[in-house]
Protein backbone atom coordinates (compact mmCIF):
# COMPACT_ATOMS: atom_id res chain seq x y z
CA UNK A 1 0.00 0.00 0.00
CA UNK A 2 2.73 2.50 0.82
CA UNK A 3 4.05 2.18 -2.96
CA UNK A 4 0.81 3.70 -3.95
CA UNK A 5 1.28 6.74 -1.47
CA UNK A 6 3.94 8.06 -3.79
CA UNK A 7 1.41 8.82 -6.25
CA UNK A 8 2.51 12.49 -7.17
CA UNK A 9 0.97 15.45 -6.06
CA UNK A 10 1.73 18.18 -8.84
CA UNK A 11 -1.87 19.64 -10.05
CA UNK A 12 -2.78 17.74 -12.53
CA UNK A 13 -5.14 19.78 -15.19
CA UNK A 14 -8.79 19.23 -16.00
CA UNK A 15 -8.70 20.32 -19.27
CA UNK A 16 -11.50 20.95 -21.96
CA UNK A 17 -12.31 17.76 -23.78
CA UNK A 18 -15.31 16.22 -22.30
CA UNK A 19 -14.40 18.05 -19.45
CA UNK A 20 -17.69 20.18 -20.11
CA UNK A 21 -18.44 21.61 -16.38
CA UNK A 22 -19.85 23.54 -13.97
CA UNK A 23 -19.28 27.38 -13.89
CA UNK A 24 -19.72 28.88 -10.27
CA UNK A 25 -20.73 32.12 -10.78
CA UNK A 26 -21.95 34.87 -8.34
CA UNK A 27 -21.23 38.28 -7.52
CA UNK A 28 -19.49 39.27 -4.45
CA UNK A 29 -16.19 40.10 -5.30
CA UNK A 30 -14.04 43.23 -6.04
CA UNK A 31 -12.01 44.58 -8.72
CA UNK A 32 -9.32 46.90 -8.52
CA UNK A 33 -5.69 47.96 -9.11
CA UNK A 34 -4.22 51.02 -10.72
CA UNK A 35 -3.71 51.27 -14.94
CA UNK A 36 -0.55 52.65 -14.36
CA UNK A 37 0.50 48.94 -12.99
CA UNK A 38 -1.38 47.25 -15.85
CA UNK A 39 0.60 49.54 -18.16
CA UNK A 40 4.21 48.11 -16.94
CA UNK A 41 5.74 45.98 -19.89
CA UNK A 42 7.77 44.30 -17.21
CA UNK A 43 4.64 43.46 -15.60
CA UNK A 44 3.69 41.35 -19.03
CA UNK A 45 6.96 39.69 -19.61
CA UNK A 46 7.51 37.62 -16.83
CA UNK A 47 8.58 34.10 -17.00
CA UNK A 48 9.50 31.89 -19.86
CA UNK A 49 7.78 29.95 -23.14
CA UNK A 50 9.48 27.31 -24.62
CA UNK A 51 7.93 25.39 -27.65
CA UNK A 52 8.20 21.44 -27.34
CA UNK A 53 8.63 19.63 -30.37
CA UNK A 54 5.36 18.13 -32.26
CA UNK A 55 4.00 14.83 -30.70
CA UNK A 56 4.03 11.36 -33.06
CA UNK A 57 0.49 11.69 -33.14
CA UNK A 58 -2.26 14.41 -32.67
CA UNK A 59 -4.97 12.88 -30.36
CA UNK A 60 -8.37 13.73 -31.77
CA UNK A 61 -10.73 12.78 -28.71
CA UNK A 62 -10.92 11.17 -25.48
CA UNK A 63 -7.42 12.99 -24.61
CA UNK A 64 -6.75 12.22 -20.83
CA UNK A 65 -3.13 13.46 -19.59
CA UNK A 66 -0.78 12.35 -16.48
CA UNK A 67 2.56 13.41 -14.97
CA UNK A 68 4.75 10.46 -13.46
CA UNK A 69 7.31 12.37 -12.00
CA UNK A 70 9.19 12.13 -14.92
CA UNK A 71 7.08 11.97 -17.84
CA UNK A 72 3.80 13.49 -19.27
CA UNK A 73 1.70 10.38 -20.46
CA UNK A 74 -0.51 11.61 -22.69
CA UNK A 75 -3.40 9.12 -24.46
CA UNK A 76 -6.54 9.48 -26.48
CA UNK A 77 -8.20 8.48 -29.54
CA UNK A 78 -6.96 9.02 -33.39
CA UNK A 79 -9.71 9.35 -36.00
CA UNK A 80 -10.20 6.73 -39.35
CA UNK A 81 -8.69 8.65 -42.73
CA UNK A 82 -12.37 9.59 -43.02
CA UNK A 83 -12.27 11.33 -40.11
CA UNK A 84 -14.53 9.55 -38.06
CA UNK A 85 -14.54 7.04 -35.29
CA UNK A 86 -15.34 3.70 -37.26
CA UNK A 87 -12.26 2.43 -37.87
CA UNK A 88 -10.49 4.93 -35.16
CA UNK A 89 -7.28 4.16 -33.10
CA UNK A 90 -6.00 3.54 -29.58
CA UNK A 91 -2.73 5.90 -29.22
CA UNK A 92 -0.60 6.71 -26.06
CA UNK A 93 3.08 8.78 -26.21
CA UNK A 94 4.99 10.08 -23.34
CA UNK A 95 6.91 13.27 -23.12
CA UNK A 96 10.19 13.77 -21.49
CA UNK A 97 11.06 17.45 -20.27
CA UNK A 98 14.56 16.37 -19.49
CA UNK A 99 15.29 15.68 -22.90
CA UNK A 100 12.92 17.48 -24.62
CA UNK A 101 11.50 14.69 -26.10
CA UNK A 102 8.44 12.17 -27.16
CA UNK A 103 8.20 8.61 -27.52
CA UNK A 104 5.30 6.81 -29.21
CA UNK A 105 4.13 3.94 -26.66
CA UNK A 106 2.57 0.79 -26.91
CA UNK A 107 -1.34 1.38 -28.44
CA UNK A 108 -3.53 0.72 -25.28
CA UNK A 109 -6.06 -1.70 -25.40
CA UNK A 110 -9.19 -0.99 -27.86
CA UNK A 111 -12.25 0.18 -26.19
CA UNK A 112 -15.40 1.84 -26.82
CA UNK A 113 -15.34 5.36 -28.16
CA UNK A 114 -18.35 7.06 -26.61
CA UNK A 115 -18.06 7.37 -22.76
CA UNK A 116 -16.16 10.28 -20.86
CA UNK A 117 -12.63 9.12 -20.38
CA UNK A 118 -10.24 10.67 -17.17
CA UNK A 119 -6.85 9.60 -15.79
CA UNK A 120 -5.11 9.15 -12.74
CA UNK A 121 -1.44 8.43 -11.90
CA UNK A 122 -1.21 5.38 -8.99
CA UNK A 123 2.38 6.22 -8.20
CA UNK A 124 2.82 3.19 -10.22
CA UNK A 125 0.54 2.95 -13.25
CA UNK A 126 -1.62 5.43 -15.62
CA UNK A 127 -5.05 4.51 -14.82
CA UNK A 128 -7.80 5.71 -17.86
CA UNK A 129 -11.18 4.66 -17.49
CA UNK A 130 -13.78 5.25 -20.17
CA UNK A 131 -16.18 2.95 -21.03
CA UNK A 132 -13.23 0.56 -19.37
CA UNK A 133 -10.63 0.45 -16.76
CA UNK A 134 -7.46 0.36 -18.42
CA UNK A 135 -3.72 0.68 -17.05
CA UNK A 136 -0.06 1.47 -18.41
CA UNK A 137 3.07 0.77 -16.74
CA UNK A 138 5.95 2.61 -17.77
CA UNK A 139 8.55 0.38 -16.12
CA UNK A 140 7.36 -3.00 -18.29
CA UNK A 141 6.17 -0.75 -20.85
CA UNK A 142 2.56 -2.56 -20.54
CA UNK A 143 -0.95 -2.06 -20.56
CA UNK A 144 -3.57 -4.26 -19.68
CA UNK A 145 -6.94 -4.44 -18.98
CA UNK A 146 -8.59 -4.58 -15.58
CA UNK A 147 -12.12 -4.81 -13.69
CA UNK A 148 -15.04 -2.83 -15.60
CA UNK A 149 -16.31 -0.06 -13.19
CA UNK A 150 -20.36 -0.93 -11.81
CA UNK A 151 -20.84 2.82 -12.60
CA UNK A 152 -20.03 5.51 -14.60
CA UNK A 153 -18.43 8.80 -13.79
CA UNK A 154 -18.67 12.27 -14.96
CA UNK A 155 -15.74 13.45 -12.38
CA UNK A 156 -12.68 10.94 -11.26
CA UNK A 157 -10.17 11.58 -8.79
CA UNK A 158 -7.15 9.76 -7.05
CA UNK A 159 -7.52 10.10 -3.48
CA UNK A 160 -3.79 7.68 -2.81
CA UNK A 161 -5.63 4.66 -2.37
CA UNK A 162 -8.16 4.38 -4.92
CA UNK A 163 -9.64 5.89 -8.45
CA UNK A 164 -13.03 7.28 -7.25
CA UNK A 165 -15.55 8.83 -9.76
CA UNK A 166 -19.45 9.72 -9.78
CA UNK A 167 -21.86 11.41 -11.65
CA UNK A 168 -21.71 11.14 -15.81
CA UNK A 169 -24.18 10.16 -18.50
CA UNK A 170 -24.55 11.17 -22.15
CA UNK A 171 -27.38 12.46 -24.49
CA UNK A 172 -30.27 12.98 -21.75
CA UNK A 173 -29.26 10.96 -19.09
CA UNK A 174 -27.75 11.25 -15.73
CA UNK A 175 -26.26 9.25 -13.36
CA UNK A 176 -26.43 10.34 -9.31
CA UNK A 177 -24.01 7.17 -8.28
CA UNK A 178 -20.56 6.43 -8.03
CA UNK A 179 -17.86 4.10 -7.17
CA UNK A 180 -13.93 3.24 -6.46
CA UNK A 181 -11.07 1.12 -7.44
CA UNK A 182 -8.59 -0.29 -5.44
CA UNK A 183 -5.09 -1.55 -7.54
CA UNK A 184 -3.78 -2.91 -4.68
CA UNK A 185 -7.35 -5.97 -4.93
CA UNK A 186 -8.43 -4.89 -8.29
CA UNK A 187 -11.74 -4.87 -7.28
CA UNK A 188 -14.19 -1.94 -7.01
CA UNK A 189 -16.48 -0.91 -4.75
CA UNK A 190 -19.68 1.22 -4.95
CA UNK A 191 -20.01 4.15 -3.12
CA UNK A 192 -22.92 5.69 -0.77
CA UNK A 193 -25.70 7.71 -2.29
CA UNK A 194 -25.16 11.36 -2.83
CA UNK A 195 -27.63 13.79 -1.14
CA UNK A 196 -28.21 15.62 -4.35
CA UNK A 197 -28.97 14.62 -7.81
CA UNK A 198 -26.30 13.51 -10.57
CA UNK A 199 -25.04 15.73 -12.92
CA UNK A 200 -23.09 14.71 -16.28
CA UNK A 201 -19.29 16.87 -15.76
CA UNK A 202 -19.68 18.23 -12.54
CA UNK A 203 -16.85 20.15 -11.43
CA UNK A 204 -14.84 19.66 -8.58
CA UNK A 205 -11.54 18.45 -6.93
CA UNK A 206 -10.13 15.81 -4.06
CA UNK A 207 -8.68 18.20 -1.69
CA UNK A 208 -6.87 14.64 0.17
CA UNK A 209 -9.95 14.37 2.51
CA UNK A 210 -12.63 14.86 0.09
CA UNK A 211 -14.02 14.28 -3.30
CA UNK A 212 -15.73 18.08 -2.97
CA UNK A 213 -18.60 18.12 -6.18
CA UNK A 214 -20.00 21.60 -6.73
CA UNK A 215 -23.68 22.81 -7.49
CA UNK A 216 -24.52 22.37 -11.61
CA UNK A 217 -27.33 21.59 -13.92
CA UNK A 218 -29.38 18.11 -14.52
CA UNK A 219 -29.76 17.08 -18.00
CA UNK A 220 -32.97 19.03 -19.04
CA UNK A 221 -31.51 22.55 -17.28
CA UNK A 222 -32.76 21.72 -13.35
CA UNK A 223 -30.82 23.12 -10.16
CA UNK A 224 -28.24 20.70 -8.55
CA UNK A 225 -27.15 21.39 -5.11
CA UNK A 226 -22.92 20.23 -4.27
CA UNK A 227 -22.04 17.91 -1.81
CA UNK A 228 -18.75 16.18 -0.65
CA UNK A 229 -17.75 12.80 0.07
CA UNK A 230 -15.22 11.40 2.85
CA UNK A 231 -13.94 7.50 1.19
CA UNK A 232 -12.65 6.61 4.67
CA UNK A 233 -16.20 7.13 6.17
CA UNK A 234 -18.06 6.00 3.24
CA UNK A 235 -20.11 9.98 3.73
CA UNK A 236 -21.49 12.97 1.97
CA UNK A 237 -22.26 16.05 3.64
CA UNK A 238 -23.72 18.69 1.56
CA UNK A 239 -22.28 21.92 0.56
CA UNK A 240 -23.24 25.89 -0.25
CA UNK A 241 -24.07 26.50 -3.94
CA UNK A 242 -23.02 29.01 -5.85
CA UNK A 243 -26.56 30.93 -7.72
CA UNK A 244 -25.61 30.01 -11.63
CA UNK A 245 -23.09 28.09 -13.89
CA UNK A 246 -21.39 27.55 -17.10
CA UNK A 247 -20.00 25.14 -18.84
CA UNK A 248 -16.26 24.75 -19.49
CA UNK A 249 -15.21 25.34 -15.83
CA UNK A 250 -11.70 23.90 -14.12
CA UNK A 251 -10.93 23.80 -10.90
CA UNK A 252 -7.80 23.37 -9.05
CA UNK A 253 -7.39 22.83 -5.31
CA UNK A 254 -3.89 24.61 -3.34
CA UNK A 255 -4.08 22.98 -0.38
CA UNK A 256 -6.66 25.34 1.28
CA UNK A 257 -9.19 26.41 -0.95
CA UNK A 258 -10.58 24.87 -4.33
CA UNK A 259 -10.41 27.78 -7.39
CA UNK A 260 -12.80 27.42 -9.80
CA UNK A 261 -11.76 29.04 -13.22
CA UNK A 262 -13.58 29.69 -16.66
CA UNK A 263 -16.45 30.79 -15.00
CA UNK A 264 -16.38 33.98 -16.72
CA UNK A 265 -13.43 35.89 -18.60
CA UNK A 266 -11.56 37.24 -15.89
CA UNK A 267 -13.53 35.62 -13.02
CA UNK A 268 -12.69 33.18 -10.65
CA UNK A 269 -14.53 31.62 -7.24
CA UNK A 270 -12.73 30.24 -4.40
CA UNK A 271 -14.24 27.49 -2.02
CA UNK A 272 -12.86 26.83 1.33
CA UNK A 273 -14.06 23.08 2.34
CA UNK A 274 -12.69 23.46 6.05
CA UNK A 275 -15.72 26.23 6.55
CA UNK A 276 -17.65 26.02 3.58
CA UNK A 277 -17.49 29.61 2.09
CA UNK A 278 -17.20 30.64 -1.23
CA UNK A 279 -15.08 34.14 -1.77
CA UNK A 280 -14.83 36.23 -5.45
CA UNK A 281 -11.12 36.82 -6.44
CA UNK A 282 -9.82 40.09 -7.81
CA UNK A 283 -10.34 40.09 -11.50
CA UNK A 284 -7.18 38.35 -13.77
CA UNK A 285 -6.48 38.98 -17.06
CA UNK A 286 -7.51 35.39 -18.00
CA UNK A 287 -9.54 34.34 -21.12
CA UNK A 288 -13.04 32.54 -20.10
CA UNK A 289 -12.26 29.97 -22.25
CA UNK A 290 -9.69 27.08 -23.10
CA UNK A 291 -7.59 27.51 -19.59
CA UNK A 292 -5.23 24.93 -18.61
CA UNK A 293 -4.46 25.73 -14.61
CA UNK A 294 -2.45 24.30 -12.30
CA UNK A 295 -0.93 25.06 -8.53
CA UNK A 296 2.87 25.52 -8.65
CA UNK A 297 3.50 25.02 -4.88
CA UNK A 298 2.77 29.04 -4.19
CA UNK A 299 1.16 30.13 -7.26
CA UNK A 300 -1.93 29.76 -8.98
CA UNK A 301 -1.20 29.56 -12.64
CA UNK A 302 -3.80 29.98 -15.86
CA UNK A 303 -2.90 30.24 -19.12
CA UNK A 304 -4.85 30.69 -22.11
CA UNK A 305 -5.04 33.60 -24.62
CA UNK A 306 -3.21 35.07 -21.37
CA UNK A 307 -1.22 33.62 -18.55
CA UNK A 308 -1.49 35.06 -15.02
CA UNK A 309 -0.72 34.24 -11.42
CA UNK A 310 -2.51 34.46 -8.03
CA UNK A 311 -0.77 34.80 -5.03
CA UNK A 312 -3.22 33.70 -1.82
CA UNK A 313 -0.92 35.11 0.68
CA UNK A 314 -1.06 38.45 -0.78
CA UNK A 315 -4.25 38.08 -2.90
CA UNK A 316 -2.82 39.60 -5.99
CA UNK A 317 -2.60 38.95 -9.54
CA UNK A 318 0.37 39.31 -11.75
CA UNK A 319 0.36 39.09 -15.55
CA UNK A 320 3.00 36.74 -17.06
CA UNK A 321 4.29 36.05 -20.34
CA UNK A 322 1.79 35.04 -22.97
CA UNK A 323 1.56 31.56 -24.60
CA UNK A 324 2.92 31.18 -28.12
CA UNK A 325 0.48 28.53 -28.64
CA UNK A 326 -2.34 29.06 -31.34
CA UNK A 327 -5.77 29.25 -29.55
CA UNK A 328 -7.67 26.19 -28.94
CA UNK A 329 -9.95 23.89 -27.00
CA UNK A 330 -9.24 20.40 -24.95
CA UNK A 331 -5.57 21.27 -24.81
CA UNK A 332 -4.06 18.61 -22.55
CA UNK A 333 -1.13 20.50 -19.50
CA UNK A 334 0.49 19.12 -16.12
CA UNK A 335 2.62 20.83 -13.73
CA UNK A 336 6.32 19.26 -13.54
CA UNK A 337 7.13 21.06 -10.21
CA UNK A 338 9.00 23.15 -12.58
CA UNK A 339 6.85 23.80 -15.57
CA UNK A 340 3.76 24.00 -16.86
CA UNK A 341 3.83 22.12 -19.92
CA UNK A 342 0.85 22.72 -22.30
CA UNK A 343 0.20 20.30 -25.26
CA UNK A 344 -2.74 19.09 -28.01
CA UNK A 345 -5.87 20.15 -28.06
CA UNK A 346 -8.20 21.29 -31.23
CA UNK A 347 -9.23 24.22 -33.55
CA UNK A 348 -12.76 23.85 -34.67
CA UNK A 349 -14.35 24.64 -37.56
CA UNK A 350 -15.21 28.39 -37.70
CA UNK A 351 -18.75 29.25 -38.28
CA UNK A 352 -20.36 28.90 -41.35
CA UNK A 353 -17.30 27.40 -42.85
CA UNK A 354 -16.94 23.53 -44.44
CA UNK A 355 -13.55 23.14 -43.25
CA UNK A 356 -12.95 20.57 -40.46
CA UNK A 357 -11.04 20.94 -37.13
CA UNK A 358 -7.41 20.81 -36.74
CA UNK A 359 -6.02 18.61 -34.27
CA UNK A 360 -2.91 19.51 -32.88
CA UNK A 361 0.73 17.86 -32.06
CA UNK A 362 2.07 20.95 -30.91
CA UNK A 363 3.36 22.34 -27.24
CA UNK A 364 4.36 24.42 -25.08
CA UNK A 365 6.09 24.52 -21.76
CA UNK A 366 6.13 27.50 -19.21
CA UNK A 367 8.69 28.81 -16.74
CA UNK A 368 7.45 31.04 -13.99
CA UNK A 369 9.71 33.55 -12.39
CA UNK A 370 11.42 32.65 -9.19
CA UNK A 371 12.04 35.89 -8.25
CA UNK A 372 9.56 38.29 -6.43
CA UNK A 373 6.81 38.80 -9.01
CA UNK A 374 6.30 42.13 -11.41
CA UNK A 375 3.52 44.89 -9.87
CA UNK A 376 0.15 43.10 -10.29
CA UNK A 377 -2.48 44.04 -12.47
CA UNK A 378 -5.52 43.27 -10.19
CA UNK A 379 -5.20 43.39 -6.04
CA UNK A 380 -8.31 43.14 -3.65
């Protein structure tokens, strides 16, 4: 059991794909900070971009992204020469920082195409679970196929013992149940009932105590209230909404409150589950749309059209160097405990055009200063 405790702890991103979500949204926050900050070039130049070579492959759906401590694992579905899913492909390809480089890795094992797919790193193996549990070990270079899951999931954590998930469904339907797998039995369990009703991508993070599921929408537009469950005590306890929502949400947990991105350009909401209170950011200079986040350690980090930084202790913003990387949606990032490293993703079609949508190889990593950071933009 202790091997699986050294599952690491760098933020791993919940990206766009399927990650369709809830936006918290509600009013209560302020906005502030002087132009002649915001007008500081220094202020915008901080940190460093570095463009990673292209990947083997460009991953058209069902992208689901890891960090081992050494490696981004990055796998996901490529489309027929058609461009559709009938004769699609399993791919998986791993990229090394160190060396600046990708591998192409053994195909993982076929599966169906339709169901949400998320990943979790055991400290051991790359667990993906779709409409199957699958799992990749880099040391014998293996997958294999394990237990299938008695639910689905629309949200899927690691919590250092097991891969828990609830919620999920697809074209009308919801489901309000979950459940957990253990590698060290390979079995599953199901978990207690929630005290609200399911919702299809909730949004919401394992803060290494709870699986913390925030308020959202039922399939035909109804109210859903968030709750939180405790896997040692087998409970959920339910938790303050936030008034309205949005798809397309992330949300990242720092070790004392859960930040909840995307809701609106510029917006975020913070959730502290030790009192259950929900607190408005200043404003960042953060697109609404197509953010990869992650929590460096001290910093909050989003990057998009824009990349910024919150700093809790002082509650501040600082604008940081811009990614070179083309807009897009579903783009796939992990934090190294040195980088944020930014990679895949899609261009759809533009409106009214017969085009279709690019897929991308193409990356990006990110260096954030180390040094005190430039004036902010925003402060409380």
């Amino acid at each position: 059991m202790a091997r699986l405790l050294k599952a690491n702890r760098a933020a791993i991103i919940v990206f766009g794909l399927a990650f369709a979500a809830v936006t918290i949204v509600a009013g209560c926050g302020g906005r502030g900070g002087s132009s002649a900050a915001s007008h500081r070039p220094m202020a915008k130049a901080a940190g460093n971009w570095r463009a990673l070579p292209n990947a083997p492959e460009a991953i058209a759906a069902g992208r689901t992204t890891v960090w081992t401590g050494s490696e981004m694992i990055v796998t996901g579905i490529e489309l027929d020469a058609n461009g559709t899913f009938i004769n699609s492909t399993e791919v998986a390809e791993a990229y090394n920082p160190g060396t600046n480089t990708w591998r192409l890795l053994p195909a993982p094992p076929k599966t169906e195409t339709y169901c949400r797919r998320s990943a979790a790193w055991t400290g051991e193996e790359m667990l993906v679970w779709g409409c199957e549990l699958t799992a990749y070990n880099p040391m014998s270079n293996r997958w294999r196929r394990l237990p299938d899951a008695p639910t689905r999931h629309g949200i899927a954590v690691w919590t250092g013992r097991e891969l828990l998930g609830w919620g999920g469904g697809c074209c009308g339907d919801v489901s309000d149940d979950g459940s957990a797998y253990d590698p060290a039995t390979s079995t599953w369990r199901k978990i207690s009932s929630a005290p609200v009703n399911g919702q299809q991508s909730p949004v919401g993070a394992w803060t290494g105590r709870e699986l913390v599921i925030f308020n959202g929408r039922g399939p035909e537009g109804a109210r859903v209230g968030g709750a939180a469950y405790n896997p040692r005590t087998d409970t959920w306890r339910r938790i303050p909404s936030q008034p309205s929502f949005r798809s397309g949400s992330i949300a990242v947990y720092d070790g004392n409150e859960i930040h909840v991105l995307g809701a609106r350009q510029g917006t975020v909401f913070s959730f502290n589950p030790a009192n259950d209170r929900w607190r408005q950011l200043p404003r960042a200079a953060l697109a609404g749309e197509g953010l990869v986040a992650a929590w460096t350690g001290n910093r909050l980090i989003g990057s998009a059209a824009t990349t910024s930084a919150y700093d809790p202790a002082r509650n501040i913003w600082t604008t940081l160097a811009p990614s070179p990387l083309r807009p897009r949606q579903g783009a796939q990032g992990v934090w190294t405990g040195r980088e944020l490293v930014i990679w895949g993703g899609v261009v759809p079609t533009p409106a009214n055009a017969s085009s279709s949508p690019k897929y991308m190889s193409d990356g990006a990593a990110f260096l954030p200063p180390t040094y005190s950071p430039p004036p902010p933009e925003h402060s409380g």
